[in-house]
PDB file of N, CA and C in Angstrom:
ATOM      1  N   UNK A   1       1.625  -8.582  -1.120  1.00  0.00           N
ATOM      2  CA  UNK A   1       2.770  -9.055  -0.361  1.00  0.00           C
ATOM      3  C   UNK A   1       4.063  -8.858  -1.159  1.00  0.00           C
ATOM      4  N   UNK A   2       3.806  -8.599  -2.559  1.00  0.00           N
ATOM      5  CA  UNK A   2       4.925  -8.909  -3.384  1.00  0.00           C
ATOM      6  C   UNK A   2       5.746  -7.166  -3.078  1.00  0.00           C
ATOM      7  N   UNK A   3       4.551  -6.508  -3.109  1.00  0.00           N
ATOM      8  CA  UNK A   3       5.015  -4.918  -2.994  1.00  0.00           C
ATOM      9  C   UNK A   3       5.869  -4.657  -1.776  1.00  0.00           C
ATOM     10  N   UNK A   4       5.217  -5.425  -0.663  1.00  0.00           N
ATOM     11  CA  UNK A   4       5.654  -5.670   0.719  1.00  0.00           C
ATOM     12  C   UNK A   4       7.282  -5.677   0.751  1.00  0.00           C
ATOM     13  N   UNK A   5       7.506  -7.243  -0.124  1.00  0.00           N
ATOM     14  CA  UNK A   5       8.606  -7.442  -0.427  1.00  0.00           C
ATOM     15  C   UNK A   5       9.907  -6.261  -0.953  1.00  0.00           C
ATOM     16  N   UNK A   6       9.040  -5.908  -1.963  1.00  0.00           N
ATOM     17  CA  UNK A   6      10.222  -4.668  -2.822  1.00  0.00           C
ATOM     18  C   UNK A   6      10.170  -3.328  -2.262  1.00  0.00           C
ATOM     19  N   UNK A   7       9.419  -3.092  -1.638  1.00  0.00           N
ATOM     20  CA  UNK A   7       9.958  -1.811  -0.439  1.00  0.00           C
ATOM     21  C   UNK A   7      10.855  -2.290   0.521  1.00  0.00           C
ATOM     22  N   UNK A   8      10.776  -3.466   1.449  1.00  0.00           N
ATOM     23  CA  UNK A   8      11.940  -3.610   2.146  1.00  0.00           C
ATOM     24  C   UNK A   8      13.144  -3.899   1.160  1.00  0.00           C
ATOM     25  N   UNK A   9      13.160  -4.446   0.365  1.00  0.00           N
ATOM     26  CA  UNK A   9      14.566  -4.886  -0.307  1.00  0.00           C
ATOM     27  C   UNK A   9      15.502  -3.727  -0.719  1.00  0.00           C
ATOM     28  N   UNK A  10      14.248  -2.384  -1.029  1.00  0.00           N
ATOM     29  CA  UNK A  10      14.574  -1.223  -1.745  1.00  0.00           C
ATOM     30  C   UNK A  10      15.142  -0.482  -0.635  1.00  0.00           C
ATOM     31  N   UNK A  11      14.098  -0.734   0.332  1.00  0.00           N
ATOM     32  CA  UNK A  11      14.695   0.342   1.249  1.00  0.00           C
ATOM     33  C   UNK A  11      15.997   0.316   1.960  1.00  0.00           C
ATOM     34  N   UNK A  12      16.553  -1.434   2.126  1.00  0.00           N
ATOM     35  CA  UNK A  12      18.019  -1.373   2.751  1.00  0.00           C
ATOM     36  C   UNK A  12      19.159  -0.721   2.058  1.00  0.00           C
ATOM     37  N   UNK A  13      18.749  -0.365   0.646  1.00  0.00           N
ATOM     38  CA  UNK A  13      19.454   0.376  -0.098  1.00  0.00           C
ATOM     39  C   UNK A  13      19.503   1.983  -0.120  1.00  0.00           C
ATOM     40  N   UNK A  14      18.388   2.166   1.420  1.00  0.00           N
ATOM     41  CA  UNK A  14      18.446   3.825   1.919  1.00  0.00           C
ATOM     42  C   UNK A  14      19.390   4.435   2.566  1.00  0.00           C
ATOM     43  N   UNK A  15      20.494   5.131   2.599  1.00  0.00           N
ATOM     44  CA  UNK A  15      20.986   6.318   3.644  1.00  0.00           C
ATOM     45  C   UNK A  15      20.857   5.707   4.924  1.00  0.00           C
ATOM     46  N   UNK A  16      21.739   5.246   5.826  1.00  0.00           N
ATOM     47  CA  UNK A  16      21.329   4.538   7.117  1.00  0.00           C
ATOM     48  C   UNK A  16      20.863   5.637   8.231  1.00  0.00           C
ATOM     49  N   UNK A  17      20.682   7.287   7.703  1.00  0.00           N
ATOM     50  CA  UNK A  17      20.074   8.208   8.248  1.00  0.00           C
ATOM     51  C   UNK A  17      18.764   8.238   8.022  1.00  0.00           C
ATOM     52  N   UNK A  18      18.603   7.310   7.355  1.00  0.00           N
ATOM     53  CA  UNK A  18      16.784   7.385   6.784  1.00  0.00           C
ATOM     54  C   UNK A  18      16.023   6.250   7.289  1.00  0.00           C
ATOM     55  N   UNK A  19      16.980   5.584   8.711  1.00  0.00           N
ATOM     56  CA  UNK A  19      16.101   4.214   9.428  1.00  0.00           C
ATOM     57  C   UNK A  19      15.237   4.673  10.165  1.00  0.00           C
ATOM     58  N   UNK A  20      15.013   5.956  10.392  1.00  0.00           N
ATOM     59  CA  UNK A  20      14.124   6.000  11.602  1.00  0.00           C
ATOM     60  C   UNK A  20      13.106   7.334  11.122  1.00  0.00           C
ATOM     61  N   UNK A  21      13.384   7.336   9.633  1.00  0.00           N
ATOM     62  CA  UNK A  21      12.164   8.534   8.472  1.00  0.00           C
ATOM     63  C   UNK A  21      11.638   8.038   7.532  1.00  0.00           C
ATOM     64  N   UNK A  22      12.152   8.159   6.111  1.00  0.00           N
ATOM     65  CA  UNK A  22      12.184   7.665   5.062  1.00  0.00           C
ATOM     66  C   UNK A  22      11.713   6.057   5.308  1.00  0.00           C
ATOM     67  N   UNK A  23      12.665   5.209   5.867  1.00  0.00           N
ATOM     68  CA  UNK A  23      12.790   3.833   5.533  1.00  0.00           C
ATOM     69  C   UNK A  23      11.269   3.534   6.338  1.00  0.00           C
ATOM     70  N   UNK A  24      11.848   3.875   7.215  1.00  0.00           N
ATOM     71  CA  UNK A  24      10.281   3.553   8.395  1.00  0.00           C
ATOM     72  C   UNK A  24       9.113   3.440   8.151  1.00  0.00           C
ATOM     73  N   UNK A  25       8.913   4.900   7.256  1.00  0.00           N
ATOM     74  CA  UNK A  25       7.304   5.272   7.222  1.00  0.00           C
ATOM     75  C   UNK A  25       6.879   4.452   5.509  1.00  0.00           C
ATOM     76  N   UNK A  26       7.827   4.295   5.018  1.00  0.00           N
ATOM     77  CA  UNK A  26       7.725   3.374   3.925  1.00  0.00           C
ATOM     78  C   UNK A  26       7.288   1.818   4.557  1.00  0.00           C
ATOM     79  N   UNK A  27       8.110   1.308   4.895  1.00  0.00           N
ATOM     80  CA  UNK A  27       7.580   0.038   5.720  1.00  0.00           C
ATOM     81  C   UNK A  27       6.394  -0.093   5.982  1.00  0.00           C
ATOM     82  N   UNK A  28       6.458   1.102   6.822  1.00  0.00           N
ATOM     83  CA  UNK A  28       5.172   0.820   7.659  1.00  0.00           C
ATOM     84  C   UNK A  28       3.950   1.266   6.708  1.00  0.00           C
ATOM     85  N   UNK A  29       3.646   2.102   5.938  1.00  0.00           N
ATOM     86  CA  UNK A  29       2.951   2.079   4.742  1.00  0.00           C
ATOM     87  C   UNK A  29       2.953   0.371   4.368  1.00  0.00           C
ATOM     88  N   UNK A  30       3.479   0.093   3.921  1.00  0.00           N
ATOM     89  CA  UNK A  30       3.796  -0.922   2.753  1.00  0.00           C
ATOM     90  C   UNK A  30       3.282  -1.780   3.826  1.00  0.00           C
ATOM     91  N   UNK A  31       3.410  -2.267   4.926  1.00  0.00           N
ATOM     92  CA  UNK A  31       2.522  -3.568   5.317  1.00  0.00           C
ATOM     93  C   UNK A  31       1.256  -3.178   5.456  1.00  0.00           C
ATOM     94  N   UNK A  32       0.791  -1.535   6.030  1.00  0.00           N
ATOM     95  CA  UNK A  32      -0.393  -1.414   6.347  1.00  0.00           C
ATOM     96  C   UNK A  32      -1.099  -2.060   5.171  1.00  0.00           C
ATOM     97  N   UNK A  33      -1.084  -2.033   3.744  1.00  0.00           N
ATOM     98  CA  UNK A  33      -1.699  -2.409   2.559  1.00  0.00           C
ATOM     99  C   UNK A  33      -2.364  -3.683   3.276  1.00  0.00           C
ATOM    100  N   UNK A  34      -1.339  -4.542   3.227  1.00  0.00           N
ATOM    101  CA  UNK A  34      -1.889  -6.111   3.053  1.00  0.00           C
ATOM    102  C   UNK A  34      -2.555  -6.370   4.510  1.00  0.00           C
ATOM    103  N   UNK A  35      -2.498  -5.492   5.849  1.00  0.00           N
ATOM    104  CA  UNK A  35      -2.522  -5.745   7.150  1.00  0.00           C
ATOM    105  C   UNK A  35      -4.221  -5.262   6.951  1.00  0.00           C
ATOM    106  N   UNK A  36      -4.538  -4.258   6.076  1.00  0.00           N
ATOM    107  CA  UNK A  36      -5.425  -3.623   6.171  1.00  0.00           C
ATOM    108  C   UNK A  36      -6.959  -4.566   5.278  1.00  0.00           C
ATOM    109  N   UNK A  37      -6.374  -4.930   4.269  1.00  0.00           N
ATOM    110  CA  UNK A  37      -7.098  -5.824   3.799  1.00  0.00           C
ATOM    111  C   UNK A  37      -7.655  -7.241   4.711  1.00  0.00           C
ATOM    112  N   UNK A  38      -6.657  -8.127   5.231  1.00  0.00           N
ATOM    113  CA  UNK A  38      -6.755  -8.874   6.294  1.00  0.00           C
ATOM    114  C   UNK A  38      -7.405  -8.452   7.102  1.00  0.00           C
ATOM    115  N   UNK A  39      -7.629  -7.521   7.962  1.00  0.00           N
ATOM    116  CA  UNK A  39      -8.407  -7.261   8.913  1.00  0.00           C
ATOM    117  C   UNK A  39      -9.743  -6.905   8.373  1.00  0.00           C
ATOM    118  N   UNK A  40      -9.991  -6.223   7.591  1.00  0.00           N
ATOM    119  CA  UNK A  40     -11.266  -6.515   6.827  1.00  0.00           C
ATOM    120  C   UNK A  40     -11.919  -7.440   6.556  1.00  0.00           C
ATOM    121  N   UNK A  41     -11.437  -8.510   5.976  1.00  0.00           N
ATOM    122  CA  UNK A  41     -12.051  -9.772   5.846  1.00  0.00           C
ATOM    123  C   UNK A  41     -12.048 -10.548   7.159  1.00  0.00           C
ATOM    124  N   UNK A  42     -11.516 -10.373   7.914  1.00  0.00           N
ATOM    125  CA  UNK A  42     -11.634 -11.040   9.425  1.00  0.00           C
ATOM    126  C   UNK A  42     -13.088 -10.179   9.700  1.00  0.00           C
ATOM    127  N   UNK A  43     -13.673  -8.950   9.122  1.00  0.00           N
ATOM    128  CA  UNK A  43     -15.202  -8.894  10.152  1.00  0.00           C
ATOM    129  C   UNK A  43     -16.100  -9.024   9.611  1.00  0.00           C
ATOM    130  N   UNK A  44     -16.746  -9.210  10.293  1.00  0.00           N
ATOM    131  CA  UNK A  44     -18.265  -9.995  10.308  1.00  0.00           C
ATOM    132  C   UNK A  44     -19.177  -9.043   9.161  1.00  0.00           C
ATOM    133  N   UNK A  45     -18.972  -9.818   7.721  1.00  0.00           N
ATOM    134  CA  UNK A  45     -19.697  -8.920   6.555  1.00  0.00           C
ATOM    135  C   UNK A  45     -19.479  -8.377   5.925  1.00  0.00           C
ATOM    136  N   UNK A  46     -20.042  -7.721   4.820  1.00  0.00           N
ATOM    137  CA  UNK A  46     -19.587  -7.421   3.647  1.00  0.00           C
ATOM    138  C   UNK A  46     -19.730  -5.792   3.927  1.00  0.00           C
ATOM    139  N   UNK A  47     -20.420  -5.543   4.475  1.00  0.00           N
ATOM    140  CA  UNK A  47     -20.578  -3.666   5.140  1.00  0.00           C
ATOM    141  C   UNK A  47     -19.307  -4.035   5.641  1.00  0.00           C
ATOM    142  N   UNK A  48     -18.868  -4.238   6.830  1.00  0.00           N
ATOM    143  CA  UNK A  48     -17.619  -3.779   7.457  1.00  0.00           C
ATOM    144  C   UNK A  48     -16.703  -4.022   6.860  1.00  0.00           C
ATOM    145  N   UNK A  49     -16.607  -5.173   5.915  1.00  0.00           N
ATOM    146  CA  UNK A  49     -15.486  -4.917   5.099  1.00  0.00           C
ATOM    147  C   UNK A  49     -15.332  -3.812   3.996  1.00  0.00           C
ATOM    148  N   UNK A  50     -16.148  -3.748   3.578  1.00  0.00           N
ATOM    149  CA  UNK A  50     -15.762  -2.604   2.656  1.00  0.00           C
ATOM    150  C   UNK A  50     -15.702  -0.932   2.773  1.00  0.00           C
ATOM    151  N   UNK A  51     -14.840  -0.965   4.306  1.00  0.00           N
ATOM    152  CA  UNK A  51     -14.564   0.074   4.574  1.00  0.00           C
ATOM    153  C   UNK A  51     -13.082   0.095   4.534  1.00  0.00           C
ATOM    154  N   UNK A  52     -12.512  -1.278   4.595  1.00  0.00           N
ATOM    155  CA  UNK A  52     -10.911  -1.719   4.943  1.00  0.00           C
ATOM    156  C   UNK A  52     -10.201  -1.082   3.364  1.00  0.00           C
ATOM    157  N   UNK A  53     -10.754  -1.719   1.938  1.00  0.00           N
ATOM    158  CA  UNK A  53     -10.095  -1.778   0.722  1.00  0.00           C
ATOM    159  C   UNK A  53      -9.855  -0.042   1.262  1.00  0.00           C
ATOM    160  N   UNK A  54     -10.599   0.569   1.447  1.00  0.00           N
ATOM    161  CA  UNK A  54     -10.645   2.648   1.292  1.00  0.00           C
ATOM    162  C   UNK A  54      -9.317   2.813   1.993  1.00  0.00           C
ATOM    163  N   UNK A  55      -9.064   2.275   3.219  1.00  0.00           N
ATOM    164  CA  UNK A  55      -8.239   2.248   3.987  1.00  0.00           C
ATOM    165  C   UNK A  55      -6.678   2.078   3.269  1.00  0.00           C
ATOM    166  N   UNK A  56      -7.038   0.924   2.698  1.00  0.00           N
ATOM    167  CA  UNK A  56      -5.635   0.373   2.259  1.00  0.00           C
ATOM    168  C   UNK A  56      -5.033   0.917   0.765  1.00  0.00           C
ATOM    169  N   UNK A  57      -6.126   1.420   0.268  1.00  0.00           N
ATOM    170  CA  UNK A  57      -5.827   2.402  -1.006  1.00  0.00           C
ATOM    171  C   UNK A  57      -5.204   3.441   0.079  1.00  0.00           C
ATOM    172  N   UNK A  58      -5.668   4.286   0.801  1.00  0.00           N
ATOM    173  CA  UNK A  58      -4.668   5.323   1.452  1.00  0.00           C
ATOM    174  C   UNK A  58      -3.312   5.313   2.365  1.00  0.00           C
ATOM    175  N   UNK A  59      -3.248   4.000   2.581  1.00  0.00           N
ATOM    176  CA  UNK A  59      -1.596   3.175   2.671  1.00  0.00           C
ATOM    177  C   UNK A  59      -0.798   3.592   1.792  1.00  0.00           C
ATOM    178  N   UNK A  60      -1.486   2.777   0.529  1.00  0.00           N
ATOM    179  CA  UNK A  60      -0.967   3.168  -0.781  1.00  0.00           C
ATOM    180  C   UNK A  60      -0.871   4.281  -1.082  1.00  0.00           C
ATOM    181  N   UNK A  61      -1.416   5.365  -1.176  1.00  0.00           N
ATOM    182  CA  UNK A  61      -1.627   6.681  -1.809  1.00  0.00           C
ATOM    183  C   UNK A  61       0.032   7.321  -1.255  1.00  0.00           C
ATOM    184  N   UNK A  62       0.008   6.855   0.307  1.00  0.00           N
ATOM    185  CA  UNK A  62       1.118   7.217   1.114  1.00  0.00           C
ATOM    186  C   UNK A  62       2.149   7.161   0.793  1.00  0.00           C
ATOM    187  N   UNK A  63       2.320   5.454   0.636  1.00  0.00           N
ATOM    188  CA  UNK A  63       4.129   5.061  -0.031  1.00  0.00           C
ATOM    189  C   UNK A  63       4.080   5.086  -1.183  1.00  0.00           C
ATOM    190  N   UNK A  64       3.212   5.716  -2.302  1.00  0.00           N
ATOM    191  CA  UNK A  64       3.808   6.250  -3.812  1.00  0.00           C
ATOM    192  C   UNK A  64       4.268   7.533  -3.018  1.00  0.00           C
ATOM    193  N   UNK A  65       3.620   8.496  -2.619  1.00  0.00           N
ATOM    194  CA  UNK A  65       3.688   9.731  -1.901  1.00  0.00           C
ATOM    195  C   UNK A  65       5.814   9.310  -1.887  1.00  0.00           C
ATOM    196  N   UNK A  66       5.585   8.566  -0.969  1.00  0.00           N
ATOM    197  CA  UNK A  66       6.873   8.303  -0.272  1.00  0.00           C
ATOM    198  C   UNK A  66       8.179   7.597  -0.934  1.00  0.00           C
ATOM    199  N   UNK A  67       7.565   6.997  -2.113  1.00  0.00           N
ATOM    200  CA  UNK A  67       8.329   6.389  -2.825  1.00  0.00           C
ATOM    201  C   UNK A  67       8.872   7.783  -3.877  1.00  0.00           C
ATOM    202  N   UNK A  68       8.227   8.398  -4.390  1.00  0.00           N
ATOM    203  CA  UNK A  68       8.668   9.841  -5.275  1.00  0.00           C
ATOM    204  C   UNK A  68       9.287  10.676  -4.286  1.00  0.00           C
ATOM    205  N   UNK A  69       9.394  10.776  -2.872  1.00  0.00           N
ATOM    206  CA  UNK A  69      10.257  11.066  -2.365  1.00  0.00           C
ATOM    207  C   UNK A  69      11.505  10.587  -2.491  1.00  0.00           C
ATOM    208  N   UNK A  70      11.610   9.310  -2.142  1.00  0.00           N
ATOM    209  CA  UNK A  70      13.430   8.802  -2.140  1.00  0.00           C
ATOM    210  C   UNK A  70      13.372   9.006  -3.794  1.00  0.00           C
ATOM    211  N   UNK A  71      12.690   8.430  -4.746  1.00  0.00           N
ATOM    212  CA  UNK A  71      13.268   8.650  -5.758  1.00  0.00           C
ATOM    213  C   UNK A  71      13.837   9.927  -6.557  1.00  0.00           C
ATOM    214  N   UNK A  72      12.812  11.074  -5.832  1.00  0.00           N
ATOM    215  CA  UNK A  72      13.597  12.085  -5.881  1.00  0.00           C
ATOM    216  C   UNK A  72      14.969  12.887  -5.538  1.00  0.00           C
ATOM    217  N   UNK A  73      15.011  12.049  -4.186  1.00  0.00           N
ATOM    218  CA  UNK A  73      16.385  12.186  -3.357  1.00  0.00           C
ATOM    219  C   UNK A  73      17.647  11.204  -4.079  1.00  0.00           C
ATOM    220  N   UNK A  74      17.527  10.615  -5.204  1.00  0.00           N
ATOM    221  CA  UNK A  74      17.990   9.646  -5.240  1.00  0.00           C
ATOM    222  C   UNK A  74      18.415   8.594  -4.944  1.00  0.00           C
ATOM    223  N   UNK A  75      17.681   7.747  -4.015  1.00  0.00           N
ATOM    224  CA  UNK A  75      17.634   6.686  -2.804  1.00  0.00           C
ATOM    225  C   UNK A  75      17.339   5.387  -3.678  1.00  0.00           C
ATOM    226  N   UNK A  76      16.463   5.710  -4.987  1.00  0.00           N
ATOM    227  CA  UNK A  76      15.377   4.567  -5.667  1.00  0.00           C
ATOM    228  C   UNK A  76      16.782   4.433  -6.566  1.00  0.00           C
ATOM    229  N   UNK A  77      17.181   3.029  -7.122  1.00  0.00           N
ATOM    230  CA  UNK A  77      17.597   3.159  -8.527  1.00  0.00           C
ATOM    231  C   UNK A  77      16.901   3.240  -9.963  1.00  0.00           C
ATOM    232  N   UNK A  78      17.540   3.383 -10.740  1.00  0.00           N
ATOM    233  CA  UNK A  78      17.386   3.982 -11.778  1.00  0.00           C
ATOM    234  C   UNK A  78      15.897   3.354 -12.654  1.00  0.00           C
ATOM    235  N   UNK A  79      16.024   1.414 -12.584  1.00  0.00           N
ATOM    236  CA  UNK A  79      14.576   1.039 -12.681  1.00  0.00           C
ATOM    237  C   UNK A  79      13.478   0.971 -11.186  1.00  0.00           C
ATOM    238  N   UNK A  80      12.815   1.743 -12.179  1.00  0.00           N
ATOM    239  CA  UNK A  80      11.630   1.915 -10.499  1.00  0.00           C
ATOM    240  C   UNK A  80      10.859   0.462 -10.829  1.00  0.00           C
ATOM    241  N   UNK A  81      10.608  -0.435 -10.792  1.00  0.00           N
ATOM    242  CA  UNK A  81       9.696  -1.159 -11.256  1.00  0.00           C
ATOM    243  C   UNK A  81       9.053  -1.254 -10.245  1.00  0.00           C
ATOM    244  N   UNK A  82       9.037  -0.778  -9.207  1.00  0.00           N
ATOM    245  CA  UNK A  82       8.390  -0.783  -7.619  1.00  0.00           C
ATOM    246  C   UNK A  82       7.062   0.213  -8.560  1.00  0.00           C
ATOM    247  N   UNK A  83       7.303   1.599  -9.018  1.00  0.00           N
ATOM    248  CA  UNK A  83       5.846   1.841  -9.285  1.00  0.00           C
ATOM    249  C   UNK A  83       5.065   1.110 -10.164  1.00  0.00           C
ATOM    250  N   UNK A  84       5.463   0.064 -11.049  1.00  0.00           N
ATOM    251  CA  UNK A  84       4.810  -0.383 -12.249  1.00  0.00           C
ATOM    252  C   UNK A  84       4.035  -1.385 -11.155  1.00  0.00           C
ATOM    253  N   UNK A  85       4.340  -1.948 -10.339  1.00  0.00           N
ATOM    254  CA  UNK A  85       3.863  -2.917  -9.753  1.00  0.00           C
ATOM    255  C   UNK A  85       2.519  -1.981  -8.025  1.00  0.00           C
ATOM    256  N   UNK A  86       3.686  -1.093  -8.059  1.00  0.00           N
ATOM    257  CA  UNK A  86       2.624  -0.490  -7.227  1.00  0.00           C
ATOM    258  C   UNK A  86       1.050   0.469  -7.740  1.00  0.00           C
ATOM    259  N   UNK A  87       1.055   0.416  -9.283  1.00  0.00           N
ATOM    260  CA  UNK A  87      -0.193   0.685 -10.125  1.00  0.00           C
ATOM    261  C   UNK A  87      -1.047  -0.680 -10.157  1.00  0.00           C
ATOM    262  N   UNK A  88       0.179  -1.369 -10.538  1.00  0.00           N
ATOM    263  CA  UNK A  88      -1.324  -2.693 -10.224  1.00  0.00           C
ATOM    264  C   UNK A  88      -2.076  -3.034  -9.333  1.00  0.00           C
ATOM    265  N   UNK A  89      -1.401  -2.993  -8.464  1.00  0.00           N
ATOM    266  CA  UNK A  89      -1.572  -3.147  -6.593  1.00  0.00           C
ATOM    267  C   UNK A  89      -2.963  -2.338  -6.382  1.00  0.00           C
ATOM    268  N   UNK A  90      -2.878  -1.329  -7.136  1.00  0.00           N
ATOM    269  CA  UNK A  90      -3.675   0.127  -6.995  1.00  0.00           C
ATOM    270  C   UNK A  90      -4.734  -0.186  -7.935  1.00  0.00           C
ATOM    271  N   UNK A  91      -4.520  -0.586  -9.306  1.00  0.00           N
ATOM    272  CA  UNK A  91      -5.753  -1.028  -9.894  1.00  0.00           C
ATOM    273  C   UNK A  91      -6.626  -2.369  -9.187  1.00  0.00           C
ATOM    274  N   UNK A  92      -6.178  -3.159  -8.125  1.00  0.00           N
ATOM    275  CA  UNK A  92      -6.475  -3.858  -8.077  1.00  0.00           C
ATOM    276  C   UNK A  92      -7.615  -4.075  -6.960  1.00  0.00           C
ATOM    277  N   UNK A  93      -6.660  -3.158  -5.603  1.00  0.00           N
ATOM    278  CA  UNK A  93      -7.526  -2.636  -4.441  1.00  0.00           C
ATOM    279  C   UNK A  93      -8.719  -1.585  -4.962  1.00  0.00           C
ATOM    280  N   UNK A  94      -8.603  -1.009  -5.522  1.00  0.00           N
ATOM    281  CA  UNK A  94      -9.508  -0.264  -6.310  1.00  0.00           C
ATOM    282  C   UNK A  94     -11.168  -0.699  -6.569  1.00  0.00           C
ATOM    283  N   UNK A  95     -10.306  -2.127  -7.490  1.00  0.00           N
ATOM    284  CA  UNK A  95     -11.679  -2.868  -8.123  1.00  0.00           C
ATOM    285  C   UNK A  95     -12.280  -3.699  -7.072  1.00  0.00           C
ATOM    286  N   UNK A  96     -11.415  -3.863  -5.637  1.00  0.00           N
ATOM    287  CA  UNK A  96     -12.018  -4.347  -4.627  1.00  0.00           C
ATOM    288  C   UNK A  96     -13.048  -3.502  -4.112  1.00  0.00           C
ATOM    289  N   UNK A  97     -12.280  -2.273  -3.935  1.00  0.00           N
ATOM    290  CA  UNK A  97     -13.370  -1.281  -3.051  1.00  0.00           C
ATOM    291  C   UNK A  97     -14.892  -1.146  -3.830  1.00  0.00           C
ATOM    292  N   UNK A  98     -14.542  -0.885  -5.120  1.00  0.00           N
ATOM    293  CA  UNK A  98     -16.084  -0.652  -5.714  1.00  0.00           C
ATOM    294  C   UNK A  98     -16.773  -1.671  -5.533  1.00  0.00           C
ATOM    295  N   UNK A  99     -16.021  -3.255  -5.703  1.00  0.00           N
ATOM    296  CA  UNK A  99     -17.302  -4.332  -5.502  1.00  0.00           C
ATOM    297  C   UNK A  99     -18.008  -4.378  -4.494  1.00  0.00           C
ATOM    298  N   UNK A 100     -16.879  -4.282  -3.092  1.00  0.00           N
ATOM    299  CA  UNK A 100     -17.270  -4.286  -1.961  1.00  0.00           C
ATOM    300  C   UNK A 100     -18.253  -3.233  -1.357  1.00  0.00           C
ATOM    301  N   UNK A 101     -17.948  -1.825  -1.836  1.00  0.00           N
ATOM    302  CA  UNK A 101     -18.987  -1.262  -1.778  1.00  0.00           C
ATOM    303  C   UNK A 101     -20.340  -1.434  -2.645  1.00  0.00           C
ATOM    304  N   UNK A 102     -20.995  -1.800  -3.651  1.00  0.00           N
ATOM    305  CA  UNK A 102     -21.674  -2.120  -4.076  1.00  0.00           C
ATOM    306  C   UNK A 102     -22.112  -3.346  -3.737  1.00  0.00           C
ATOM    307  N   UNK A 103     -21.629  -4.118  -2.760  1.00  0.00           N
ATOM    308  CA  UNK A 103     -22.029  -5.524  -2.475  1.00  0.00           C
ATOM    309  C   UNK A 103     -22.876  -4.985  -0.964  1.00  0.00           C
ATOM    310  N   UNK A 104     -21.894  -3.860   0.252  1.00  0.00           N
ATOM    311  CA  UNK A 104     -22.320  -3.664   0.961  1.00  0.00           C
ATOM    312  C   UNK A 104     -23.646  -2.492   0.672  1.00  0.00           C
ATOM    313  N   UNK A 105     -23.618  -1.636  -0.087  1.00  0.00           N
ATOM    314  CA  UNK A 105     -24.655  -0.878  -0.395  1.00  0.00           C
ATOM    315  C   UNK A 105     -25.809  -1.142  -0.319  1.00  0.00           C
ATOM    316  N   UNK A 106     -25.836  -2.780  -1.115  1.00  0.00           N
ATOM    317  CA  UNK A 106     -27.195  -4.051  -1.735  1.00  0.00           C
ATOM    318  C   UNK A 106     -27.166  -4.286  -0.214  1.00  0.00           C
ATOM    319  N   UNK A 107     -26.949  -4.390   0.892  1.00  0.00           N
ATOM    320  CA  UNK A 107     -27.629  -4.914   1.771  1.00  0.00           C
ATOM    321  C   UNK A 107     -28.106  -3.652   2.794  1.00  0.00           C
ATOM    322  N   UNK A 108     -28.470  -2.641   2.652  1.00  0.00           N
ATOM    323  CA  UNK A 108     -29.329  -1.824   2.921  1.00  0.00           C
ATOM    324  C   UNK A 108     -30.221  -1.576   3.180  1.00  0.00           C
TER     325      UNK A 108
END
């Protein structure tokens, strides 16, 4: 949620030509993360959930994707601390997916 947070804050600081590209598909990345996890744990088990963490790592994969975009364009300022935090985010869903898959695997 925290990441959630610092993409929108970052992004009002985009090009007001970039509300309906750039800013957007960042957003919308950036909630899928936490939207994607949530809905996972809403179903019934440890198989169906651990198809969601895969999911929400490729949210992620997206808005770094998207984040080295503006920062390339120069949109990001100068401290990114958005990626230092978006590696953790990433180490973290990560160590979800493997448990979860290995939790759903064991019931086979």
């Amino acid at each position: 949620m925290a990441l959630v947070r610092m993409v929108y804050d970052l992004t009002r600081l985009f090009p007001k030509e970039e509300i309906y590209g750039l800013t957007s598909q960042l957003r919308r990345a950036a909630v899928s993360v936490p939207s994607n996890l949530a809905e996972g744990a809403g179903r019934d088990g440890p198989r169906e959930f651990a198809r969601f963490p895969g999911i929400a790592r490729g949210s992620l994969s997206e808005m770094e994707t998207q984040l080295l975009i503006a920062a390339d364009l120069g949109y990001l300022p100068p401290d990114q601390g958005v990626f230092l935090l978006l590696e953790k985010v990433s180490r973290l869903i990560t160590g979800l997916h493997r448990k979860t898959g290995a939790v759903a695997g064991s019931e086979q």
